[in-house]
Protein backbone atom coordinates (compact mmCIF):
# COMPACT_ATOMS: atom_id res chain seq x y z
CA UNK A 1 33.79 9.28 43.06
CA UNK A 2 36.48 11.59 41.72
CA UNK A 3 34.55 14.59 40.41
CA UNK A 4 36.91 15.04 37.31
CA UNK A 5 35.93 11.02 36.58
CA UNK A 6 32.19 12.45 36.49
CA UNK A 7 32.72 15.27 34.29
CA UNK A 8 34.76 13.06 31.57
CA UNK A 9 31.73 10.46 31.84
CA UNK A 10 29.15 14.00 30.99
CA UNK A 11 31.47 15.30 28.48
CA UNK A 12 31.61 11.42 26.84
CA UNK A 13 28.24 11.24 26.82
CA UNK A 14 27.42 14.62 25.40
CA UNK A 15 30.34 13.93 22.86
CA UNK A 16 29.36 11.04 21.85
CA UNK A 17 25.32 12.19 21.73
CA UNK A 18 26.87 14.87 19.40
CA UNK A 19 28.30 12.38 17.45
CA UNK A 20 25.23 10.83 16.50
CA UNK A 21 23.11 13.59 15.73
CA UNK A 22 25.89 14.94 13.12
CA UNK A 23 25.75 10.93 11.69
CA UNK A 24 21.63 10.99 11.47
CA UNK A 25 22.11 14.38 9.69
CA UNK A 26 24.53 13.24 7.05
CA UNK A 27 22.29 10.36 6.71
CA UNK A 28 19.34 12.63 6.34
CA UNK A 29 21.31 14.78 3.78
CA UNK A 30 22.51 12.23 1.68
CA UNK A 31 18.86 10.33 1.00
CA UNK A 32 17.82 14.22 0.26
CA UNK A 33 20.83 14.19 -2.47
CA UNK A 34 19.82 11.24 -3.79
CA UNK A 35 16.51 11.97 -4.07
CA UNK A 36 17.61 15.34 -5.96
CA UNK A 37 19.54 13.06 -8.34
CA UNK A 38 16.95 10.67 -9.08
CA UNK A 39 14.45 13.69 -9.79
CA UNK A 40 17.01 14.96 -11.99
CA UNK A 41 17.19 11.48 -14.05
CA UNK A 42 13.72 11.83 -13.94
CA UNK A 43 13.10 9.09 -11.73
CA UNK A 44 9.96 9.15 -9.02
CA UNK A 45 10.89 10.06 -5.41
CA UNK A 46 8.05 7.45 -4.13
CA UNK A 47 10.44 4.70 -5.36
CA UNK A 48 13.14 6.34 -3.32
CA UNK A 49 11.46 6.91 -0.62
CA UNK A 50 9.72 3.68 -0.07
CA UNK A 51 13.39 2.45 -0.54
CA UNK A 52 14.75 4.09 2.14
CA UNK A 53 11.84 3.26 4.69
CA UNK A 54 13.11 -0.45 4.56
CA UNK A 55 16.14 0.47 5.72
């Protein structure tokens, strides 16, 4: 194997693991905003919540 074929595979993978984790957290951010908004309106984060764990 061509070692500079190995380290693009490592820096892929890392990249791409990377890539994910920043997804999950905007995904993790956003059900926080909503939940911010709906407590604003008034609305119960339970409802919310159980929303999002059906997802």
């Amino acid at each position: 194997m061509d070692p500079q074929l190995v380290l693009d595979e490592v820096h892929r993978r890392a990249k791409r693991g990377l890539i994910e984790k920043n997804r999950s957290r905007k995904r993790l951010i956003g059900k926080l905003i909503s939940i911010k908004k709906a407590q604003f309106r008034g609305v119960s984060p339970k409802l919310i919540l159980s929303n999002f764990s059906k997802v």
